[in-house]
Protein backbone atom coordinates (compact mmCIF):
# COMPACT_ATOMS: atom_id res chain seq x y z
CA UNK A 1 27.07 -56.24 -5.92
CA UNK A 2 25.44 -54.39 -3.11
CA UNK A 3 25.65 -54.58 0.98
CA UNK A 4 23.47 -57.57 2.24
CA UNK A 5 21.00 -57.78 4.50
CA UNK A 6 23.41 -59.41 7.10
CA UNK A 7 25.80 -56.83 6.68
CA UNK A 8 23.02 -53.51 7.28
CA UNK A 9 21.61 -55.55 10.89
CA UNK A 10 25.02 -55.91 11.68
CA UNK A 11 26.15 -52.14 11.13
CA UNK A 12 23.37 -51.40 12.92
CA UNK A 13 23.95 -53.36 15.86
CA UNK A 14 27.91 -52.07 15.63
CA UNK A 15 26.83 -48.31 15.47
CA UNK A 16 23.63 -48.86 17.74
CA UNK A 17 20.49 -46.27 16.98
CA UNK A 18 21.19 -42.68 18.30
CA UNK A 19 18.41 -40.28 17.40
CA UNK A 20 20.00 -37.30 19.01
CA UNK A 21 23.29 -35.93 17.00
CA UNK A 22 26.04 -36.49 18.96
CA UNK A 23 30.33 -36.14 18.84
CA UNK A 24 31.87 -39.16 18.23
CA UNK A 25 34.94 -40.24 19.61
CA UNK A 26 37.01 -38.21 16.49
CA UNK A 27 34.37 -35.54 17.60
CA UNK A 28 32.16 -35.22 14.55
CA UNK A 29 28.59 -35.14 14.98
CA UNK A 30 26.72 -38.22 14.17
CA UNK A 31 23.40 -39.04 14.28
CA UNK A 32 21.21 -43.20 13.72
CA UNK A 33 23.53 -45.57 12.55
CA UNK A 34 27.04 -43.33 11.75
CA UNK A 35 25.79 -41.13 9.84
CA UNK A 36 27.88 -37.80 9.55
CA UNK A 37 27.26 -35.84 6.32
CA UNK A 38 25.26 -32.11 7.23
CA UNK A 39 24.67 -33.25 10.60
CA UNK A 40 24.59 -30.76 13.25
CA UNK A 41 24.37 -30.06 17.63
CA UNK A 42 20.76 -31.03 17.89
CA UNK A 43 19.81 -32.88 15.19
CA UNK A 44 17.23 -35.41 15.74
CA UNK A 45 15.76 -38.37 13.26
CA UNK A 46 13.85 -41.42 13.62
CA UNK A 47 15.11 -45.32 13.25
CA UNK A 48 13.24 -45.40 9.99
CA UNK A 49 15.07 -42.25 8.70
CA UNK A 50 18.75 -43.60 9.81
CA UNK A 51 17.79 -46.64 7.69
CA UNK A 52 17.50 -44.80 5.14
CA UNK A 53 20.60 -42.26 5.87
CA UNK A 54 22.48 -45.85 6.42
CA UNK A 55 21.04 -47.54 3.04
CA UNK A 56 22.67 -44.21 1.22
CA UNK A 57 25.90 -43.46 3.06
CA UNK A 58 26.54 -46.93 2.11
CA UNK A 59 26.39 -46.33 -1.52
CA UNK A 60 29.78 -44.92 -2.24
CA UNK A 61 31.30 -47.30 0.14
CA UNK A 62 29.90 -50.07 -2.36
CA UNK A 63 30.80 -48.70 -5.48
CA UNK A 64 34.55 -48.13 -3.72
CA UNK A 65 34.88 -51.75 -2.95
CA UNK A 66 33.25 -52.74 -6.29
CA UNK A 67 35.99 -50.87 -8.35
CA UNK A 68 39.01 -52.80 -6.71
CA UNK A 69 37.76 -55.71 -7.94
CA UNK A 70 39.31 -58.46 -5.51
CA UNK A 71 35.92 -59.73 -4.00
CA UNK A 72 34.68 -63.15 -5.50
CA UNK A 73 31.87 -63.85 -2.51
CA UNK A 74 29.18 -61.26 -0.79
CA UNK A 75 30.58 -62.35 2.51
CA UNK A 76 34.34 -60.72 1.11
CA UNK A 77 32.18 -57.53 -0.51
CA UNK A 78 30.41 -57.27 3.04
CA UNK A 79 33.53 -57.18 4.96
CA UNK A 80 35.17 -54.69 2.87
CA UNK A 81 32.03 -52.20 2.58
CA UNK A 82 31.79 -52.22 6.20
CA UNK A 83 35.35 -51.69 6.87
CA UNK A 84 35.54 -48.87 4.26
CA UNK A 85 32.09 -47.47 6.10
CA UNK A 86 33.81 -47.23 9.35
CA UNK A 87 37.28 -46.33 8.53
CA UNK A 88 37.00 -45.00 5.09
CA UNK A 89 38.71 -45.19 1.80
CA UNK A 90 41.97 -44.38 2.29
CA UNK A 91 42.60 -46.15 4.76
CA UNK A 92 42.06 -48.93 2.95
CA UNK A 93 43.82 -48.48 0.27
CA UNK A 94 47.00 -47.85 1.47
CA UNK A 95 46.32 -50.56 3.52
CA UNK A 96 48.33 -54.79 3.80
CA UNK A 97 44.80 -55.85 3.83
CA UNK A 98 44.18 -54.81 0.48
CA UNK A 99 47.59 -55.58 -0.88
CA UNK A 100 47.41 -59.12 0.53
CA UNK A 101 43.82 -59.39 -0.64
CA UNK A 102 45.50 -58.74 -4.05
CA UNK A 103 48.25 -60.69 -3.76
CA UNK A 104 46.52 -63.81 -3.15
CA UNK A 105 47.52 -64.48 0.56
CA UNK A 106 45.71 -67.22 2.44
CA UNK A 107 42.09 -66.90 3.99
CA UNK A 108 44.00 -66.66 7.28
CA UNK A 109 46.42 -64.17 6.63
CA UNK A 110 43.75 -61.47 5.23
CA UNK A 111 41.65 -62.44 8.44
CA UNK A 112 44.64 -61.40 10.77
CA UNK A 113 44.94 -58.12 8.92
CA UNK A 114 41.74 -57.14 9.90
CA UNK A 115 42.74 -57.50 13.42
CA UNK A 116 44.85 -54.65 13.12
CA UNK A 117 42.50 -52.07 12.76
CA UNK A 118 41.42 -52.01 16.64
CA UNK A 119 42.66 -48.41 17.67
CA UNK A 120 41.10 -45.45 18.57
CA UNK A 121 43.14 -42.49 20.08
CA UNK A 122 45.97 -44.70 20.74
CA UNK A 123 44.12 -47.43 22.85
CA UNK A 124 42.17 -51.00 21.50
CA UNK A 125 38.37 -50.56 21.48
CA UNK A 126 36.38 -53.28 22.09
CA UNK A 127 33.75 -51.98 20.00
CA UNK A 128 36.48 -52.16 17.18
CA UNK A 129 38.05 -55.97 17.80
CA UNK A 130 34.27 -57.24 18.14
CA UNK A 131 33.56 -55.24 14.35
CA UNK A 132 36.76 -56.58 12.47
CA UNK A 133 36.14 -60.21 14.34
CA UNK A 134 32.96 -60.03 12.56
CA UNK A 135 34.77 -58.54 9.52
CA UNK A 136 37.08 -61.12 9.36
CA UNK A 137 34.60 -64.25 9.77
CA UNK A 138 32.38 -62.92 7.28
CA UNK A 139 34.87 -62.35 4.93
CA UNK A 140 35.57 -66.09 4.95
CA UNK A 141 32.01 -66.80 4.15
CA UNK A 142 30.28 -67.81 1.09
């Protein structure tokens, strides 16, 4: 399986376009849609480039989510790439998302879990309870 349409307009929309490298708010320079690897004070690139940047950061991200094994619907794949995409592997992993994802726990119960993930030094970001709102609907989709 492999990141939807849906799911790359909607990263896009979360991360917004930023042509111009800039810190994030764990400080590492990013540049179009969250793009971090070799980036650099400076950097600039155009939408059609970050598309592309986007298309491949995605790629391990997919294969990640792919090798657990617990999605059934692209709509439960999406959610999870796009979670791993902005938080990462690990996190994850030694997540209770994943381990009620594997142990079967209601629709509901795997939507609150992504509710959790809202924090940023210490304080909720709206930017992150809109993303795992969205992460949590899609994941009920079909």
């Amino acid at each position: 399986m492999e990141a939807s349409e849906v799911l790359i307009e909607k990263i896009k929309e979360f991360e917004g376009f930023v042509p111009l490298a800039y810190r994030c708010p764990a400080g590492v320079w990013t540049v179009g849609y969250g793009h971090t690897r070799g980036v650099y004070e400076g950097r600039r690139i155009d939408e059609e480039e970050a598309e592309e940047l986007l298309r491949e950061d995605l790629v391990p991200c997919e294969h990640f989510v792919e090798k657990l094994g617990v999605t059934r619907t692209q709509g439960q794949f999406d959610a999870l790439v796009d979670f791993v995409f902005n938080l990462g592997t690990e996190r994850l992993q030694d997540s209770t998302l994943l381990r009620k994802i594997r142990e079967g726990a209601p629709t509901a119960e795997i939507q609150d879990e992504f509710g959790r993930w809202v924090y940023g030094g210490g304080e909720v970001l709206p930017g992150l309870v809109r993303r795992r709102k969205w992460e949590a609907e899609r994941w009920a989709e079909v």
